[in-house]
N, C-alpha and C. Protein backbone atom coordinates (compact mmCIF):
# COMPACT_ATOMS: atom_id res chain seq x y z
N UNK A 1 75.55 105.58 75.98
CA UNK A 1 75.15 104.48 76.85
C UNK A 1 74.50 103.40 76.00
N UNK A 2 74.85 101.90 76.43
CA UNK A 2 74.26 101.20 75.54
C UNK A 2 72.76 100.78 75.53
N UNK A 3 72.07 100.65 74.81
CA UNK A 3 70.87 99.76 75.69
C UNK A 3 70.90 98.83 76.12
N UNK A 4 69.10 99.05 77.13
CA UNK A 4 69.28 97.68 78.20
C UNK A 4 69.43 96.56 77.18
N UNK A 5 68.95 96.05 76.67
CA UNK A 5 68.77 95.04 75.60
C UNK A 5 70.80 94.35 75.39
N UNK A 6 71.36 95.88 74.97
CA UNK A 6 73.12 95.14 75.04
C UNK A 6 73.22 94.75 76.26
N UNK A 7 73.26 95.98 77.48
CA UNK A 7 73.78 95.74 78.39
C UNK A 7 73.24 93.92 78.82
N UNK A 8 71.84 93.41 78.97
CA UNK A 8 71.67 92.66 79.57
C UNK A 8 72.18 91.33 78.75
N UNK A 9 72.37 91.65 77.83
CA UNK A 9 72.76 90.82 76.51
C UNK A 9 74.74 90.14 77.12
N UNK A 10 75.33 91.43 77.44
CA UNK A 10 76.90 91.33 77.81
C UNK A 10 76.66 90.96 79.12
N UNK A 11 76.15 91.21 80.27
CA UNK A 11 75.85 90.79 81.28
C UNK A 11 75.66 88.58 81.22
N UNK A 12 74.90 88.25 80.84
CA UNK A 12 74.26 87.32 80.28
C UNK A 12 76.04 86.53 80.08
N UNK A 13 76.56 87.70 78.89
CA UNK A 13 77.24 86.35 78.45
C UNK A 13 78.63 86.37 79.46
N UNK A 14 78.95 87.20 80.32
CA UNK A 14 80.06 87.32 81.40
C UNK A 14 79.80 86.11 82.22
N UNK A 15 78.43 85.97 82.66
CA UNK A 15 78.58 85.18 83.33
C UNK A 15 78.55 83.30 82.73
N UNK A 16 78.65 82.96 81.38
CA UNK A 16 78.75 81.94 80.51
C UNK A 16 80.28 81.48 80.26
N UNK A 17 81.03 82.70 80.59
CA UNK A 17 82.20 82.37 79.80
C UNK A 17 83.14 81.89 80.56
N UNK A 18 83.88 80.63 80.93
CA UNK A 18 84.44 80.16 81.83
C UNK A 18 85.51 80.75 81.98
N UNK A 19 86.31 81.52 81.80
CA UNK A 19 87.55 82.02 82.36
C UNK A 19 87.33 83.57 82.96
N UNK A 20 86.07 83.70 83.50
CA UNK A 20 85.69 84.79 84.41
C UNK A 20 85.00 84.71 85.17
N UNK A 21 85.42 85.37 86.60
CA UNK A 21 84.85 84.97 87.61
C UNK A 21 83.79 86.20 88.09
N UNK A 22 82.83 86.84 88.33
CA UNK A 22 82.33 88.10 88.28
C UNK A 22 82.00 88.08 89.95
N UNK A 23 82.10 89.43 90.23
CA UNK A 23 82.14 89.67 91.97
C UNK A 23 81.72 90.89 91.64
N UNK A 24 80.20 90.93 92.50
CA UNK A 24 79.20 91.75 92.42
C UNK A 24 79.00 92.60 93.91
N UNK A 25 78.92 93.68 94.10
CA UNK A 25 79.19 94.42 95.58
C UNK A 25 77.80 95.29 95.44
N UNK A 26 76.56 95.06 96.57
CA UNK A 26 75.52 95.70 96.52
C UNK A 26 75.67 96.78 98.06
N UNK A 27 74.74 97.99 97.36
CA UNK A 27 74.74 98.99 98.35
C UNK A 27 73.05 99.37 98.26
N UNK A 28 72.77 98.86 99.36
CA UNK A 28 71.32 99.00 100.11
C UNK A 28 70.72 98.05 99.47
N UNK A 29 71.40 96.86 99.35
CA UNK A 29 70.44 95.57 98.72
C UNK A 29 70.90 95.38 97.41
N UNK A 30 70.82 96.47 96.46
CA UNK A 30 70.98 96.87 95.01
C UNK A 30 72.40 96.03 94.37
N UNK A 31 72.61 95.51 93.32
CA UNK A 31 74.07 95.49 92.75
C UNK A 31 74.13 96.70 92.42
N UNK A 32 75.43 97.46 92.73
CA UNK A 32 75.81 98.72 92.70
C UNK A 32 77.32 98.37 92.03
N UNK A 33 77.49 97.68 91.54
CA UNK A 33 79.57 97.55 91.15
C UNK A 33 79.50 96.34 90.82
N UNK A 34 80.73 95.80 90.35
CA UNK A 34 81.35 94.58 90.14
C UNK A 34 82.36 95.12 89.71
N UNK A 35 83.74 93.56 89.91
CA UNK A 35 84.69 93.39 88.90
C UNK A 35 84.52 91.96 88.75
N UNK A 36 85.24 91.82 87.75
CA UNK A 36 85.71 90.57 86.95
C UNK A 36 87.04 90.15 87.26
N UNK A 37 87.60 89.05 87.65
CA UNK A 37 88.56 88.00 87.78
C UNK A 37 88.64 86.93 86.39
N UNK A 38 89.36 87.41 85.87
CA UNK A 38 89.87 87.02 84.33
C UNK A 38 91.35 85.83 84.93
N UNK A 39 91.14 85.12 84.29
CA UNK A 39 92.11 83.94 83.95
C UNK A 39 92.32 83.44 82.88
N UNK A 40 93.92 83.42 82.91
CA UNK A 40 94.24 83.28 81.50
C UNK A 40 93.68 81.85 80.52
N UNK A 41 93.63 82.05 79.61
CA UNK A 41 92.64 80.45 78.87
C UNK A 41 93.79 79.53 79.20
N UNK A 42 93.85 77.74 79.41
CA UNK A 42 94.51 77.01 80.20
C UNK A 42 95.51 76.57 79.10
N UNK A 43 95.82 77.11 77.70
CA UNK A 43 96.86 76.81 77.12
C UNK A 43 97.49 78.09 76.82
N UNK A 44 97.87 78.74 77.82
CA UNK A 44 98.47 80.03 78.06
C UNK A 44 99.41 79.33 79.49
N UNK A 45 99.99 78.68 79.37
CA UNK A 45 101.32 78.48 80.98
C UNK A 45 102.02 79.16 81.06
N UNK A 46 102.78 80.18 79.56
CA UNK A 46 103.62 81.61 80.57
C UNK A 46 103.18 82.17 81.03
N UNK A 47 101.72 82.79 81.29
CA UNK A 47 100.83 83.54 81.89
C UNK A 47 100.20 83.43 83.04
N UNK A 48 100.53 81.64 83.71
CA UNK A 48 99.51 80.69 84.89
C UNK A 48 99.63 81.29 85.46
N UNK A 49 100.49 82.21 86.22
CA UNK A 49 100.53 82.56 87.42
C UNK A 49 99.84 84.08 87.88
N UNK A 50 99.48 84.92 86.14
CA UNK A 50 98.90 86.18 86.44
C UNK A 50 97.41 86.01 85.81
N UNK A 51 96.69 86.60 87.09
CA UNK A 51 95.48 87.28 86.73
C UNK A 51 94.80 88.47 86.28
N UNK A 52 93.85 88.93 85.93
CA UNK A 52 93.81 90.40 85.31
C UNK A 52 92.21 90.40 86.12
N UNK A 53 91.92 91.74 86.25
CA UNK A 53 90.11 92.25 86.47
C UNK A 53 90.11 93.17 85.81
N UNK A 54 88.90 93.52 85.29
CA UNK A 54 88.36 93.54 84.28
C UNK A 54 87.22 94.79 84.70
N UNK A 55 86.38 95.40 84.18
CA UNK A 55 85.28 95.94 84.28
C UNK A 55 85.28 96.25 86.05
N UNK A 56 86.07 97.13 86.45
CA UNK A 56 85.78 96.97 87.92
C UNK A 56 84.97 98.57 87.72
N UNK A 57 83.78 98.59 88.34
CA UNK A 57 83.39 100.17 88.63
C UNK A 57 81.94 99.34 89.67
N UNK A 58 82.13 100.87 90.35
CA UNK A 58 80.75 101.49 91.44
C UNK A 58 80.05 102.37 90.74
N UNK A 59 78.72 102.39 90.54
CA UNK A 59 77.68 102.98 89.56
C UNK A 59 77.37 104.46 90.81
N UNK A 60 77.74 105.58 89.94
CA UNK A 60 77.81 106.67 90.50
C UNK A 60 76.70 106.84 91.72
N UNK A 61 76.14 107.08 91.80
CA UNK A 61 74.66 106.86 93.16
C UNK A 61 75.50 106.46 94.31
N UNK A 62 76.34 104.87 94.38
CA UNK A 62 76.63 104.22 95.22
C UNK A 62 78.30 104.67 95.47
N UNK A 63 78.59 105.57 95.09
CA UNK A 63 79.99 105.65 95.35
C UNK A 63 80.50 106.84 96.64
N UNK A 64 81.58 106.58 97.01
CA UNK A 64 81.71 107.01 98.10
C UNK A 64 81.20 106.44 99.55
N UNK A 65 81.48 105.20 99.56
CA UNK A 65 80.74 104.19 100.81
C UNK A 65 82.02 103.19 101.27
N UNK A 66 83.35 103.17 99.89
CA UNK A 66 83.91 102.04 100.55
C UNK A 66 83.73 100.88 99.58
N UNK A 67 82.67 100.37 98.12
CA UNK A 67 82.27 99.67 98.24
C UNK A 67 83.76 99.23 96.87
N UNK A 68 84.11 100.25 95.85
CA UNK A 68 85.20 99.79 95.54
C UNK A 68 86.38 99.55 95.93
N UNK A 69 87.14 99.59 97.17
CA UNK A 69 87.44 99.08 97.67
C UNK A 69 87.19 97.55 98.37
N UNK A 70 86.45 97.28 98.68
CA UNK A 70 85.52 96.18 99.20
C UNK A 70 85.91 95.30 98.13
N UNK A 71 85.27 95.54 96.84
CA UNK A 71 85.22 94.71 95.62
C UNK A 71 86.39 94.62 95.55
N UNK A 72 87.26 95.49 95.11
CA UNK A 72 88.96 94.89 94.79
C UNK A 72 89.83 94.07 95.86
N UNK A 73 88.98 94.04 97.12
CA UNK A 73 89.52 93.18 98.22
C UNK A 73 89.05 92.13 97.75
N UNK A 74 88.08 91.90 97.87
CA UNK A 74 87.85 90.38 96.93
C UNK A 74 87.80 89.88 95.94
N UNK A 75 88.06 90.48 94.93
CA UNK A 75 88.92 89.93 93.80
C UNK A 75 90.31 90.01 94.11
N UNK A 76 90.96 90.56 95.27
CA UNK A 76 92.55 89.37 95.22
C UNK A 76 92.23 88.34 95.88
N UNK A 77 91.49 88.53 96.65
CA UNK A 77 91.10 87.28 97.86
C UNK A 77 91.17 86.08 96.93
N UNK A 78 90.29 86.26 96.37
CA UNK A 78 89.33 85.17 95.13
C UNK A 78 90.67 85.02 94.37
N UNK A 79 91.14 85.78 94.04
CA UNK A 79 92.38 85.53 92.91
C UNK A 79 93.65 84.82 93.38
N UNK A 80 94.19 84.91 94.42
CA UNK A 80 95.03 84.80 95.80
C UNK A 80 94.93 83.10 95.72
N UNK A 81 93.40 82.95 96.28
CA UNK A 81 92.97 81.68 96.57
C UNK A 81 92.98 80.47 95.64
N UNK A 82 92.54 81.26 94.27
CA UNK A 82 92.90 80.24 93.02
C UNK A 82 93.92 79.90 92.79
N UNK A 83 95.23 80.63 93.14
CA UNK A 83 96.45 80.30 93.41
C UNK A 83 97.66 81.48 92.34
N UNK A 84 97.03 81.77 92.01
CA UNK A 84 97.78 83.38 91.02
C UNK A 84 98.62 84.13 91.99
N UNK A 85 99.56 84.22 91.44
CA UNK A 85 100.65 85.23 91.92
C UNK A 85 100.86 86.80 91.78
N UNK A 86 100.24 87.32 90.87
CA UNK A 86 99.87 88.28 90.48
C UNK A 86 98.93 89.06 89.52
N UNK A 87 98.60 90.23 89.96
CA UNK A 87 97.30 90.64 89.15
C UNK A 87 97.57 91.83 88.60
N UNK A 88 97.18 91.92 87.12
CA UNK A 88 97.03 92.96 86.29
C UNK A 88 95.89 93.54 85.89
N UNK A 89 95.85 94.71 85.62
CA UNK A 89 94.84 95.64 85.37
C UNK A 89 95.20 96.79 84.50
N UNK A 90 94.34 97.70 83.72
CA UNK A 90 94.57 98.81 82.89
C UNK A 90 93.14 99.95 83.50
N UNK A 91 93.54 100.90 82.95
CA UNK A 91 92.51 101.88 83.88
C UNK A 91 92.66 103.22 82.75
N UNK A 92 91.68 103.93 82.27
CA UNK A 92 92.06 104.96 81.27
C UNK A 92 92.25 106.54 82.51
N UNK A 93 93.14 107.24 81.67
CA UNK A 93 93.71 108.06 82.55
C UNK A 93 92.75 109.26 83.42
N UNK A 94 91.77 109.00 82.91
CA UNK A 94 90.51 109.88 83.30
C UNK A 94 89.46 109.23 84.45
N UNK A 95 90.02 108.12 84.75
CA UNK A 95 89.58 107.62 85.77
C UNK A 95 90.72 108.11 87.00
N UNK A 96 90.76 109.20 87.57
CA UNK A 96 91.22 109.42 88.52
C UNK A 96 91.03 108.95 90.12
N UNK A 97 89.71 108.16 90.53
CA UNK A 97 89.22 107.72 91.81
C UNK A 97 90.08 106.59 91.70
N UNK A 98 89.98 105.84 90.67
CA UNK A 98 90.51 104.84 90.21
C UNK A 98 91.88 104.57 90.33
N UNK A 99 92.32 105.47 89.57
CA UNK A 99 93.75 105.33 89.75
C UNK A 99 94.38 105.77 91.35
N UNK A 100 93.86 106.16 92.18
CA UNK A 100 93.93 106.49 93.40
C UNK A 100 93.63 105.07 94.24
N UNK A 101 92.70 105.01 93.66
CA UNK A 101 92.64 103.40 94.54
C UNK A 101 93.48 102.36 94.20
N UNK A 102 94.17 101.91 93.41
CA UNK A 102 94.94 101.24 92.85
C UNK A 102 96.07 101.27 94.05
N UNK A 103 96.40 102.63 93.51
CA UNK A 103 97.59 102.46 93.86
C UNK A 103 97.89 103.00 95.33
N UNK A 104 96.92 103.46 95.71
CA UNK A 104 96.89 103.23 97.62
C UNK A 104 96.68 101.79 97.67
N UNK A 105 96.42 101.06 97.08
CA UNK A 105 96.55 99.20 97.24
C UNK A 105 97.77 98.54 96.93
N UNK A 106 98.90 99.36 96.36
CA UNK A 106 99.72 98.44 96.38
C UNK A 106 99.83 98.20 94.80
N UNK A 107 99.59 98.75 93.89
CA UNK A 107 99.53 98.56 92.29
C UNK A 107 100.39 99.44 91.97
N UNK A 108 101.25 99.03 91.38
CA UNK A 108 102.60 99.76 90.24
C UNK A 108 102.15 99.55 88.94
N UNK A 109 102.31 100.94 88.75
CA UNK A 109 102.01 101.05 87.20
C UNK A 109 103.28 100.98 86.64
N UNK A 110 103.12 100.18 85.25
CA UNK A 110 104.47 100.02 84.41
C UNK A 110 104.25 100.34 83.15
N UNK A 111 103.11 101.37 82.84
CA UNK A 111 103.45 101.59 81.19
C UNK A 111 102.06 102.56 81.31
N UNK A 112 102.05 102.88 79.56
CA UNK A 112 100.94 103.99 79.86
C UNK A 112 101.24 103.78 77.93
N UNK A 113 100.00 103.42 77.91
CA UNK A 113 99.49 103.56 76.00
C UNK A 113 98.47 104.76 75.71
N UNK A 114 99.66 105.99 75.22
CA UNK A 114 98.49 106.71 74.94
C UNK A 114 97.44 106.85 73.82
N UNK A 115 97.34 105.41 72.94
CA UNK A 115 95.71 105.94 72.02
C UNK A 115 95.19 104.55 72.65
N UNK A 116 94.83 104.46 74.12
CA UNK A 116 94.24 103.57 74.53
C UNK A 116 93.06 102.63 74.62
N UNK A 117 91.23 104.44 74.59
CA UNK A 117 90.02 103.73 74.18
C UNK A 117 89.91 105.04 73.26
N UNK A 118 89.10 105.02 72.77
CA UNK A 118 88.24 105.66 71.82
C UNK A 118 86.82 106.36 72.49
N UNK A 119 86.81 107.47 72.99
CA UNK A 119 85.90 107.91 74.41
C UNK A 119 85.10 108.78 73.63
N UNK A 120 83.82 109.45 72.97
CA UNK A 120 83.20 110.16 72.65
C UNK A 120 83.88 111.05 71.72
N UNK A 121 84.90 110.37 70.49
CA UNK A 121 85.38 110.44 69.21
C UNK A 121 86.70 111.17 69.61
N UNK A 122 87.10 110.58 70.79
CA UNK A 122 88.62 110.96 71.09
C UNK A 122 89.39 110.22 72.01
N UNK A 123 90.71 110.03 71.63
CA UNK A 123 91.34 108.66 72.08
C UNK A 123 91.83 109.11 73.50
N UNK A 124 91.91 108.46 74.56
CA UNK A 124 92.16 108.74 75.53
C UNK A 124 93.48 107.49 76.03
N UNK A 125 94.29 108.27 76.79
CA UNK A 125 95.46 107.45 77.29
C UNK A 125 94.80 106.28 78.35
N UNK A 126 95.50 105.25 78.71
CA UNK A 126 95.45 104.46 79.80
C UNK A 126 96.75 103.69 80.18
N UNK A 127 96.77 103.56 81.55
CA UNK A 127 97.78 103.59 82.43
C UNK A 127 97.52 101.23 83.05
N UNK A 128 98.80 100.71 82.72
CA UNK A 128 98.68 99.36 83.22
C UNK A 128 99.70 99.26 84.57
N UNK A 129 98.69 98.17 85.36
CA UNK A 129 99.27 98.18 86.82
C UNK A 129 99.31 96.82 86.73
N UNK A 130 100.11 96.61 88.01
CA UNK A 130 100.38 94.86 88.86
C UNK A 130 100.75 95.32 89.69
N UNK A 131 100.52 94.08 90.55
CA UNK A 131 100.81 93.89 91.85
C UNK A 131 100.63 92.31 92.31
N UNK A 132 101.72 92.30 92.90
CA UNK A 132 101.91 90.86 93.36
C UNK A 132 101.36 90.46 94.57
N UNK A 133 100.69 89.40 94.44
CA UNK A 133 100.09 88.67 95.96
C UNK A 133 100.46 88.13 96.48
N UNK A 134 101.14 87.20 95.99
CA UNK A 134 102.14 86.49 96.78
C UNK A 134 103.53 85.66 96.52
């Protein structure tokens, strides 16, 4: 785990960096989750039309309420509205809630890189999805 000092440090700069939009989902008042709404940088035009999120998780305590779900509803909303046609995402294969939610939403996975992250000195696969909005 990183320290507070990184964490508040990466926090800080998510919200500085103009091609991310951050959507924060609280349970009992608390921020309990976010994802990120990533857009491609504006001299990228084969890409205008897809979006990606980023960092989507519910902090264990708060899970099981609905609230990731919730959040990934509004990051297409939000994404939808900016005018993107479709949204991409990656998810490592050990996220199983995850990958369940995805794809009860409507996310097709089209590939799977297995030396994906580097997880407690062992590489773990991850699985990439889309799904089109409109």
């Amino acid at each position: 785990m990183p320290s507070d000092e990184r964490l508040e440090a990466y926090w800080k700069g998510v919200l500085v960096v103009p091609h991310r939009t951050l959507i924060v989902g609280r349970y009992r008042g608390v921020i309990s989750g976010s994802v990120q709404v990533v857009r491609p940088v504006t001299r990228d035009e084969a890409r205008a039309f897809s979006a990606s999120f980023d960092t989507h998780f519910v902090a264990p305590w708060a899970r099981g309420h609905g609230l990731a779900g919730t959040l990934l509803e509004h990051a297409e909303q939000h994404a939808a509205a900016a005018g993107f046609k479709q949204i991409c995402l990656d998810v490592r294969v050990t996220q199983e809630r995850a990958i369940r939610l995805y794809e009860a939403n409507g996310y097709e996975r089209w590939g799977t890189l297995p030396d994906y992250h580097l997880v407690d000195g062992k590489m773990i696969a991850g699985h990439f999805y889309r799904k089109k909005i409109a």
